[in-house]
C-alpha atoms as a PDB file:
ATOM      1  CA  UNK A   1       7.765 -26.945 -20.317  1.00  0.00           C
ATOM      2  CA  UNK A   2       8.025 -23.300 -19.888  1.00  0.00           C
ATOM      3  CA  UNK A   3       5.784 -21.215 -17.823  1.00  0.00           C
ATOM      4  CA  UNK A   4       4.983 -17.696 -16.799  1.00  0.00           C
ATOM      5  CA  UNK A   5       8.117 -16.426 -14.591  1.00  0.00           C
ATOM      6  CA  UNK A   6       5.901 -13.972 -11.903  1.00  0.00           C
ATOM      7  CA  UNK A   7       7.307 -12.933  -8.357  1.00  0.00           C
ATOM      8  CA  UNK A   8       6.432 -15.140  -5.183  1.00  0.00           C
ATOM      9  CA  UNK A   9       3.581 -13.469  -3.746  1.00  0.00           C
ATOM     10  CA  UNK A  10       4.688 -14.947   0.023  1.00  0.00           C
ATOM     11  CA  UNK A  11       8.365 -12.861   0.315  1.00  0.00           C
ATOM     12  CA  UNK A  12       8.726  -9.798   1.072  1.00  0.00           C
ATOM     13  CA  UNK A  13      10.884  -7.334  -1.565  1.00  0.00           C
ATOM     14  CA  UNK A  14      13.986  -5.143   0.072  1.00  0.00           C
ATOM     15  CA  UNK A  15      12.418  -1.861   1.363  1.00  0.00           C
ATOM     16  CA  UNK A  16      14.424   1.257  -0.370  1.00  0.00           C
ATOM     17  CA  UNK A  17      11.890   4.510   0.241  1.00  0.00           C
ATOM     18  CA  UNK A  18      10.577   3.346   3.414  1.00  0.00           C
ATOM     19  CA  UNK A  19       7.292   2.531   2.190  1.00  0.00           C
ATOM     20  CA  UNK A  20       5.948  -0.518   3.530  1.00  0.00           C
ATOM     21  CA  UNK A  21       3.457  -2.530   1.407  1.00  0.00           C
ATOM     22  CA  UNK A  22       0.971  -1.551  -1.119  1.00  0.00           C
ATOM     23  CA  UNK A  23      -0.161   2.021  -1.059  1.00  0.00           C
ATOM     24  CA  UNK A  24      -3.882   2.033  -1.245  1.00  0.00           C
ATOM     25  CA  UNK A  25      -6.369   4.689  -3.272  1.00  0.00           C
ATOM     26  CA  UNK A  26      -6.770   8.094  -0.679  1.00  0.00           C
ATOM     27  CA  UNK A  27      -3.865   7.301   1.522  1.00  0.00           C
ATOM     28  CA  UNK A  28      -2.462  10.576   1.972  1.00  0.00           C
ATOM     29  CA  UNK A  29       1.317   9.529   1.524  1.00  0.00           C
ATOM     30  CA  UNK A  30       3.750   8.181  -1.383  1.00  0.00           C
ATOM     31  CA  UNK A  31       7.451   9.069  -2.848  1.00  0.00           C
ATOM     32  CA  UNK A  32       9.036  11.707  -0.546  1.00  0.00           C
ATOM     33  CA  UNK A  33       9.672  14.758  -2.926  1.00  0.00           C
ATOM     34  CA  UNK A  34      13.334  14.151  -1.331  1.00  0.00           C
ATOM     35  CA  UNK A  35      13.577  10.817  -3.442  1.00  0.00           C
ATOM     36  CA  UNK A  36      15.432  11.140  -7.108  1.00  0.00           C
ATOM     37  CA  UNK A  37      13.809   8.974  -9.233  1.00  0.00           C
ATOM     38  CA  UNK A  38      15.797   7.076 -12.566  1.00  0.00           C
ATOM     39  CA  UNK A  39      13.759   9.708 -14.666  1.00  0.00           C
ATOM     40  CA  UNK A  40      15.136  12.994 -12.551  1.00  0.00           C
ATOM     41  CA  UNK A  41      18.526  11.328 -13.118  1.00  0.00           C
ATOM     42  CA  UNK A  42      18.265  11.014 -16.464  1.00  0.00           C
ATOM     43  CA  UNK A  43      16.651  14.150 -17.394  1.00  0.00           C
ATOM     44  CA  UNK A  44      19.903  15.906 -16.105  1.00  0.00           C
ATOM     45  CA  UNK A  45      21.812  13.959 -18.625  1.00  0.00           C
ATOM     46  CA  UNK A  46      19.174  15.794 -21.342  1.00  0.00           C
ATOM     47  CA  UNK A  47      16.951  12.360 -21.917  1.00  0.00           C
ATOM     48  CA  UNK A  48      13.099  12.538 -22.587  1.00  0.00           C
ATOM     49  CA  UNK A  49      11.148  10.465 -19.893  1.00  0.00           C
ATOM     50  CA  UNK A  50       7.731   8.902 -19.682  1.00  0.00           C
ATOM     51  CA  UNK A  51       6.457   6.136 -17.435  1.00  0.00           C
ATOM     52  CA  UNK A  52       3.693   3.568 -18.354  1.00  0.00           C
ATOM     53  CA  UNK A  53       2.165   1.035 -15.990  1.00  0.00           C
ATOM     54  CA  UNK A  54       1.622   0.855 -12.427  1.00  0.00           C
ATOM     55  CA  UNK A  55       3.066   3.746 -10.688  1.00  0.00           C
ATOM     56  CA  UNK A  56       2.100   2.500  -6.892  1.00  0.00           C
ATOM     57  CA  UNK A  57       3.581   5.355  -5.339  1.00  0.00           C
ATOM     58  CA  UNK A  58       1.234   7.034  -4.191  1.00  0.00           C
ATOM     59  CA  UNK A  59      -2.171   7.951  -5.818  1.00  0.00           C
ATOM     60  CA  UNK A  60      -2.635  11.322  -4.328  1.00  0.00           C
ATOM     61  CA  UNK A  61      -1.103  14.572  -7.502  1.00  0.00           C
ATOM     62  CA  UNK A  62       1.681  15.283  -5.282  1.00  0.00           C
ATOM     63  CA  UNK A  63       3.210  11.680  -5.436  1.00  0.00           C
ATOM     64  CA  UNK A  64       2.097  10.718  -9.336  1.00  0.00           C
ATOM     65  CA  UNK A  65       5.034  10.349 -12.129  1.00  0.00           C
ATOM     66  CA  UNK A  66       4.806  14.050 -13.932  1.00  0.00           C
ATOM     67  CA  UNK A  67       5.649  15.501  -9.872  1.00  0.00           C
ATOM     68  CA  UNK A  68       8.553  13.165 -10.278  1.00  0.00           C
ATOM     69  CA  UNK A  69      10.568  13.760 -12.748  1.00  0.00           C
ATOM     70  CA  UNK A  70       8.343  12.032 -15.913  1.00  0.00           C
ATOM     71  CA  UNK A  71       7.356  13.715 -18.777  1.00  0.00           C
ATOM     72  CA  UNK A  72       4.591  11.441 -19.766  1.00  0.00           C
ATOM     73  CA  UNK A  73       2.427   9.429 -17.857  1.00  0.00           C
ATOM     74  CA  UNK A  74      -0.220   6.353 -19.300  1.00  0.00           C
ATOM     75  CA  UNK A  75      -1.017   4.076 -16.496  1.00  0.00           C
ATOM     76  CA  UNK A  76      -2.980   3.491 -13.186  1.00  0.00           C
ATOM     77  CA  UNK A  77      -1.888   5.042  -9.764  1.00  0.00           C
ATOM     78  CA  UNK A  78      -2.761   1.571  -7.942  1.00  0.00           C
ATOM     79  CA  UNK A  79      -3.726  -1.663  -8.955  1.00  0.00           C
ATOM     80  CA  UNK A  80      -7.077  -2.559 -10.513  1.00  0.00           C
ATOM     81  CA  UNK A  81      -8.239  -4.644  -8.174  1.00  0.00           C
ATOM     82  CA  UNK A  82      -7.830  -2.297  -4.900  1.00  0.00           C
ATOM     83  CA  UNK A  83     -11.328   0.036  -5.651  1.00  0.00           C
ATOM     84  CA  UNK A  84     -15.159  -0.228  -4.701  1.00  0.00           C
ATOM     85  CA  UNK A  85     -15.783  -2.563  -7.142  1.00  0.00           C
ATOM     86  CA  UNK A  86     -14.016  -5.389  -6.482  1.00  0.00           C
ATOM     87  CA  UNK A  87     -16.400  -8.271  -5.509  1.00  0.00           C
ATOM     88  CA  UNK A  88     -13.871  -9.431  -2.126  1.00  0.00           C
ATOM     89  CA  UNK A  89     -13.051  -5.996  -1.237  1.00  0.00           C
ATOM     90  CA  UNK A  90     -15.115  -3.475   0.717  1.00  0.00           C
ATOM     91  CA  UNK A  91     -13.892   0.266   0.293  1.00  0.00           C
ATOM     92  CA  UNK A  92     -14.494   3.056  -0.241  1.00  0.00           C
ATOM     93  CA  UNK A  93     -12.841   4.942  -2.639  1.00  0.00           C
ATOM     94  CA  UNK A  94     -12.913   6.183  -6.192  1.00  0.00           C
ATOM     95  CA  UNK A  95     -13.138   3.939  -9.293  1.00  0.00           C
ATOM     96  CA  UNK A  96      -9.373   3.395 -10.228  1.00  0.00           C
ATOM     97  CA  UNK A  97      -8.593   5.904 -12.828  1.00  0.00           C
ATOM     98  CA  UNK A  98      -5.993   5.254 -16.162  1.00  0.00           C
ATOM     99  CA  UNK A  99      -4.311   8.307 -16.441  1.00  0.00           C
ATOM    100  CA  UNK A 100      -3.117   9.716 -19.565  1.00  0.00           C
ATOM    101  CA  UNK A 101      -0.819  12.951 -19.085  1.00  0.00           C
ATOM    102  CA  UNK A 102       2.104  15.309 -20.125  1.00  0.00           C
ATOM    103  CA  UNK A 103       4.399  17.174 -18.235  1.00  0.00           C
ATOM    104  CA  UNK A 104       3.188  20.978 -19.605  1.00  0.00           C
END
């Protein structure tokens, strides 16, 4: 019988941009503008670039997708399940937003 292949939840995943666990709504860091994303490497090359998903990077303008080299952006800054509402967590913080942008 197959089943859903997911991540273990107990390890701990290699640490690349020195960002250490999840990045949670109003924390005032993310991706160091010094950091070349896949989609500022390929846009040199002349590809188009656009990012959908989680981007958990940063929630703050400064660190989302369009500041980092993607043209288009459809996704949530965090996950769903870190904002007010959440009946275990207490926060405070805005409802998590789905973004829907273009680079201009």
């Amino acid at each position: 019988m197959l089943g859903v292949a997911r991540a273990p939840h107990d390890r701990v995943l290699p640490n690349r941009i020195g960002i250490h666990g999840a990045l949670w709504p109003n924390v005032k860091r993310g991706i160091a503008d010094a950091e070349m994303t896949l989609a500022q490497l390929v846009r040199q090359k002349g590809y188009a670039t656009g990012m959908a998903g989680k981007w958990h990077l940063g929630s703050e303008k400064q660190f989302l997708p369009l500041q980092h080299g993607f043209e288009e952006y459809f996704g949530l800054p965090y996950s769903n399940d870190m904002w007010p509402l959440h009946p275990e967590l207490r926060m405070t913080s805005r409802p998590c937003p789905l973004i829907e942008a273009t680079r201009s």
